[in-house]
Protein backbone atom coordinates (compact mmCIF):
# COMPACT_ATOMS: atom_id res chain seq x y z
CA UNK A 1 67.75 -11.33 20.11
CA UNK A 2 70.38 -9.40 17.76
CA UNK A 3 71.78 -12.87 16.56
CA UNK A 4 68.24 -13.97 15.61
CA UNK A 5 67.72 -10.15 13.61
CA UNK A 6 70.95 -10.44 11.99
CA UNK A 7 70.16 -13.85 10.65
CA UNK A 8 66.91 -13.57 9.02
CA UNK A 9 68.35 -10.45 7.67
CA UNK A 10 71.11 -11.91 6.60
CA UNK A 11 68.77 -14.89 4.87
CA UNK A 12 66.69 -12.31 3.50
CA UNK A 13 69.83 -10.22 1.64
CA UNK A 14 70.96 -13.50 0.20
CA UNK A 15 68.09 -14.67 -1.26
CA UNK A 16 67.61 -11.03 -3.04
CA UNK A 17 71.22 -11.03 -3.74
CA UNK A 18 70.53 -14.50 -5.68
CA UNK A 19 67.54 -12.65 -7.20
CA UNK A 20 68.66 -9.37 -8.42
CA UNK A 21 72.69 -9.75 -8.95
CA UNK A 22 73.24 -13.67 -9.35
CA UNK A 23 75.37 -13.22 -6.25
CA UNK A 24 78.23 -16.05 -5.91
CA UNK A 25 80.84 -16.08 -2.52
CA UNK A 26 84.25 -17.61 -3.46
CA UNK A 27 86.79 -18.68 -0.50
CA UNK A 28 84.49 -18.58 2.17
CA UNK A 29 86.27 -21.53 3.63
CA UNK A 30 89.52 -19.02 4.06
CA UNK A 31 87.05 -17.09 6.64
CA UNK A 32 88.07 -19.15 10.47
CA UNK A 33 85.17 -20.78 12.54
CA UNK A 34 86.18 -19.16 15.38
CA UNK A 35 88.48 -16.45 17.17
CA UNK A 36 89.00 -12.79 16.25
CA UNK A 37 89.56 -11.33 12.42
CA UNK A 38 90.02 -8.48 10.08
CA UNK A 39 87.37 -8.91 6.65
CA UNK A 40 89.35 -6.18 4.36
CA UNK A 41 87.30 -5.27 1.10
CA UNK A 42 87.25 -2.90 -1.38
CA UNK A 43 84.51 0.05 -1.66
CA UNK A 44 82.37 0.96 -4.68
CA UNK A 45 78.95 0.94 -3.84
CA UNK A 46 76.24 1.14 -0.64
CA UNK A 47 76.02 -2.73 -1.99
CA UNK A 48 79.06 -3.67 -0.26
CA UNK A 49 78.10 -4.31 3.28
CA UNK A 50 74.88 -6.24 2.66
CA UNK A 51 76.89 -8.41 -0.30
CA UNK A 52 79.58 -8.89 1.75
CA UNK A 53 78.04 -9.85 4.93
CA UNK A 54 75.96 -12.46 2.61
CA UNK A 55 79.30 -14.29 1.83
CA UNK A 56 80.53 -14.27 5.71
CA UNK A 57 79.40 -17.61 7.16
CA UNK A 58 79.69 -15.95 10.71
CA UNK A 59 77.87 -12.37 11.85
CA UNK A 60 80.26 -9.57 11.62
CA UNK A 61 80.17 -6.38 12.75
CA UNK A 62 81.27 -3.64 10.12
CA UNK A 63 83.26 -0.23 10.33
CA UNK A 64 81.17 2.60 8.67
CA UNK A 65 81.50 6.36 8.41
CA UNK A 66 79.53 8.12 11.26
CA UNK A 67 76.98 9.94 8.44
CA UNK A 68 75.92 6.53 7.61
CA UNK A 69 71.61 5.74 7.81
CA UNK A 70 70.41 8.81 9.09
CA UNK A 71 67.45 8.47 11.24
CA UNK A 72 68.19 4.60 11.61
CA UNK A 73 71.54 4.71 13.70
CA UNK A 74 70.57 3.59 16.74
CA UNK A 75 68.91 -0.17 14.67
CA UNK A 76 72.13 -0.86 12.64
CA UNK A 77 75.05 -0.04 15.64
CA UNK A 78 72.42 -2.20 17.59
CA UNK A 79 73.16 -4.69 14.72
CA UNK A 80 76.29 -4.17 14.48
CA UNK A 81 77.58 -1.26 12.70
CA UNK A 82 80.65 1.01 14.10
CA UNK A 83 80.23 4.26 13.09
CA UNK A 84 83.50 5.99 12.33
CA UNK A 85 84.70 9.98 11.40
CA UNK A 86 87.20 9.81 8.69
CA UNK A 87 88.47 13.25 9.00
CA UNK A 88 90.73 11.61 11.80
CA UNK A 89 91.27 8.20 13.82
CA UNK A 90 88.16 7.99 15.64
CA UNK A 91 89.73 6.57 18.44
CA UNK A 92 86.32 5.70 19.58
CA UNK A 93 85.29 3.83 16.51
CA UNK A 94 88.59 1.78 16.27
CA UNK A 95 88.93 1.31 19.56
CA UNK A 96 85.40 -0.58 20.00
CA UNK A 97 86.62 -2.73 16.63
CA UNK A 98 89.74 -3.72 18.52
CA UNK A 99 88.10 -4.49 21.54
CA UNK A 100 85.12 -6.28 19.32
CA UNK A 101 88.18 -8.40 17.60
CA UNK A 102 89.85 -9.31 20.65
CA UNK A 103 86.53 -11.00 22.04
CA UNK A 104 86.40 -13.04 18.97
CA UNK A 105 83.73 -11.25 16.38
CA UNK A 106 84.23 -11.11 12.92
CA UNK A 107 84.97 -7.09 12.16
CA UNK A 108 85.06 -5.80 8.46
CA UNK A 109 86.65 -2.53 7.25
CA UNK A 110 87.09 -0.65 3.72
CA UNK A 111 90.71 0.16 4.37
CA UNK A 112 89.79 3.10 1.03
CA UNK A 113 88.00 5.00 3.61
CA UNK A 114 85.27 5.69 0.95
CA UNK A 115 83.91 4.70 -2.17
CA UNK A 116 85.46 4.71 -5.14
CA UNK A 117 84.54 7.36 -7.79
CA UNK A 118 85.67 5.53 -10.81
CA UNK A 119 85.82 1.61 -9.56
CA UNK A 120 89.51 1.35 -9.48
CA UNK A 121 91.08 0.86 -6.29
CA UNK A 122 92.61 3.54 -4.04
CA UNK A 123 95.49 3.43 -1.66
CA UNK A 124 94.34 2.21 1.83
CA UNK A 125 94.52 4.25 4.80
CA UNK A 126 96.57 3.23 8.51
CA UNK A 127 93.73 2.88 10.12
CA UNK A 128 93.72 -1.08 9.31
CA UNK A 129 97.21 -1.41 10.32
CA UNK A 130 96.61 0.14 14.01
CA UNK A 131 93.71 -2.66 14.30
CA UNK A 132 96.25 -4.77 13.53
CA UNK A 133 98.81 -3.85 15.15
CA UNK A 134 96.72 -3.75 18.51
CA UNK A 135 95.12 -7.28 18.01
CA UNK A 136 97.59 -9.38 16.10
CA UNK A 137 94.66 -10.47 14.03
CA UNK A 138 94.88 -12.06 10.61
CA UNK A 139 93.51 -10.30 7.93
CA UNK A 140 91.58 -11.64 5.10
CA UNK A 141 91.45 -9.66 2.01
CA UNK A 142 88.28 -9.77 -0.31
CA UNK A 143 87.21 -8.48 -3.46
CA UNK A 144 83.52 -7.56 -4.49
CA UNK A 145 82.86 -7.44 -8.39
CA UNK A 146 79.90 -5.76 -9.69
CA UNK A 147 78.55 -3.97 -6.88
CA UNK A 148 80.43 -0.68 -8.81
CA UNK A 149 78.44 -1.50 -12.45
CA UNK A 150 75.12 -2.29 -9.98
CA UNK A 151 75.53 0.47 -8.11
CA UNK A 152 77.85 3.44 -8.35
CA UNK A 153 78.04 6.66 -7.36
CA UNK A 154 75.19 9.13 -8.27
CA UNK A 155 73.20 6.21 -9.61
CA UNK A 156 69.24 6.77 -9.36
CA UNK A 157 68.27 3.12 -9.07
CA UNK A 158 70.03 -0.25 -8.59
CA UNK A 159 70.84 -2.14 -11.86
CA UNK A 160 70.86 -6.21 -12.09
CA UNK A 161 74.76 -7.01 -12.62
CA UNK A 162 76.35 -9.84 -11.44
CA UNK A 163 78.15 -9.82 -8.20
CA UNK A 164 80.74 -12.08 -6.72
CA UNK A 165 82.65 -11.54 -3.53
CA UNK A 166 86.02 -13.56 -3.30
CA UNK A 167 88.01 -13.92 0.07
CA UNK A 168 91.94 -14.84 -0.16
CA UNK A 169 93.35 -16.52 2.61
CA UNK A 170 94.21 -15.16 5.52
CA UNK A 171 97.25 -12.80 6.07
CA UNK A 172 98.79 -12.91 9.12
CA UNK A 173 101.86 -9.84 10.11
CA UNK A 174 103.21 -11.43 13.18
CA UNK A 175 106.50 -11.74 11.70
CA UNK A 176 106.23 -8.05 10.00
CA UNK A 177 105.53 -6.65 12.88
CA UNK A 178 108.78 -7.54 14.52
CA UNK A 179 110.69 -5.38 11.13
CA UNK A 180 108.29 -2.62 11.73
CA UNK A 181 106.81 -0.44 13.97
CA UNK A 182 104.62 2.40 14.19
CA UNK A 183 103.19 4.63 10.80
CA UNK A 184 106.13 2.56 9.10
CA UNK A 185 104.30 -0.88 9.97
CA UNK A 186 100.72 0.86 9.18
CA UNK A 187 101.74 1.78 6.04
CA UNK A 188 103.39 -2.04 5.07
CA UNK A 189 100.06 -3.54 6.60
CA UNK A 190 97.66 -1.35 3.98
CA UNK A 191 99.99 -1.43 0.96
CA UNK A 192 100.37 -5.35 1.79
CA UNK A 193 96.56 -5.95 2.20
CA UNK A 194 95.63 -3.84 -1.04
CA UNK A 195 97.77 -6.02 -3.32
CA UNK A 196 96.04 -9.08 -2.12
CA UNK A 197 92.64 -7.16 -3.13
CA UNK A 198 93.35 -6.10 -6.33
CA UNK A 199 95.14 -9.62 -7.13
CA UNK A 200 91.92 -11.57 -5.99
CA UNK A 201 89.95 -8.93 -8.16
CA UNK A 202 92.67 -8.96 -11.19
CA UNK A 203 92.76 -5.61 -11.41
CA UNK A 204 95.94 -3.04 -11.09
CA UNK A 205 96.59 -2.38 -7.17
CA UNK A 206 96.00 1.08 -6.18
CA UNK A 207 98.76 3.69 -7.00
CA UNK A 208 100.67 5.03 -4.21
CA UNK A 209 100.97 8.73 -4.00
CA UNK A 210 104.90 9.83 -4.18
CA UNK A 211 106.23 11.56 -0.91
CA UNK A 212 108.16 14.45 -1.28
CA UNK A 213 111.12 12.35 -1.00
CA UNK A 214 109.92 10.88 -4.18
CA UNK A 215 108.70 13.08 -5.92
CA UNK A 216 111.01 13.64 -9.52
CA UNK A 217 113.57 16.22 -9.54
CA UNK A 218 113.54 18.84 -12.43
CA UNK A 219 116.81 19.24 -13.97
CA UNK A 220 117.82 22.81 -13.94
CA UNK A 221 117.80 22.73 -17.67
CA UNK A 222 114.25 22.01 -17.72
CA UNK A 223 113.75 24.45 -15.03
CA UNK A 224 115.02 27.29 -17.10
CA UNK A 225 112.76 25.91 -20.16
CA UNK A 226 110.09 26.39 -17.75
CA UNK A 227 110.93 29.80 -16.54
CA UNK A 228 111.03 30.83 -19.82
């Protein structure tokens, strides 16, 4: 009965999508027929998960935070939705992802954690890389344009912009997960995975913040000059 919901739905999105934004899906051929897999997208607008489930040829359950339709929960995790906390891992959340992946559904996650404020891209979070790291699943990176100018944050209403949604092919981290382990491996998967975005999009990647290890050191010359 779900699968029958989620497809008229799904009919009904694209044909407003077609409508309102002139919505085009690029590289859905990189997206397998079958077998477990990782959808990773950028985030700039409450547009995203109906625009991007409109270019996925197969029904897909997405990651969400848990604050997410209020007064509607119980319809969309019935559809399909994972509601997440992102104050923390949700254990919870991710774990029913990883379980979802390993039974061969189509999961999608905003590795951001959250919209973006200004439309450029933000470093992802670890939370993709312990999906990964506990499936083995490849990840497919994809990059929605327009759903910021259509729809960003604050807006009142929904503006007609164009919107295309682009998948890359798929990235798989077998081999990078034999080099790394643990937060290291995390880190390599969402740093690795956010490239691939912003080169599908051909925008600059996000900008990783600098450690303390990293950060620049002040000369004591200029500390002085500052001291005085």
């Amino acid at each position: 009965m779900t699968g029958v919901v989620y497809g008229f739905l799904r009919l009904l999105c694209n044909a407003l999508a077609r409508l309102l934004f002139r919505y085009r899906a690029i590289g859905r051929e990189n997206i397998p027929r079958r077998g477990g897999v990782l959808v990773a997208a950028n985030h700039a607008s409450y547009l995203d998960i109906p625009l991007l489930g409109c270019g996925i040829p197969r029904r897909a359950a997405f990651l969400g935070r848990q604050d997410l339709f209020p007064g509607f929960r119980w319809l969309f995790q019935w559809l399909g939705w994972i509601p997440i906390r992102l104050d923390r891992l949700d254990r919870e959340g991710f774990g029913k992802a990883i379980q979802l992946i390993k039974s061969g559904t189509v999961v999608v996650i905003y590795p951001e954690g959250g919209r973006t404020l200004d439309g450029r891209l933000r470093p992802g979070k670890p939370g993709l890389g312990v999906i990964v790291a506990e499936t083995a699943c490849p990840v497919i990176p994809a990059y929605l344009a327009g759903t910021y100018e259509a729809l960003p944050i604050g807006a009142s209403w929904i503006r007609c912009r164009p919107v295309r949604v682009t998948f890359g092919e798929p990235i798989d981290f077998t081999a990078d997960a034999q080099r790394y382990s643990g937060k290291e491996f995390y880190r390599h998967v969402s740093r690795t995975v956010m490239v691939k975005i912003a080169e599908l999009g051909h925008v600059a990647p996000p900008a990783e913040p600098l450690g303390r290890a990293e950060q620049p050191q002040t000369s004591p010359a200029a500390q002085s000059h500052n001291a005085e």
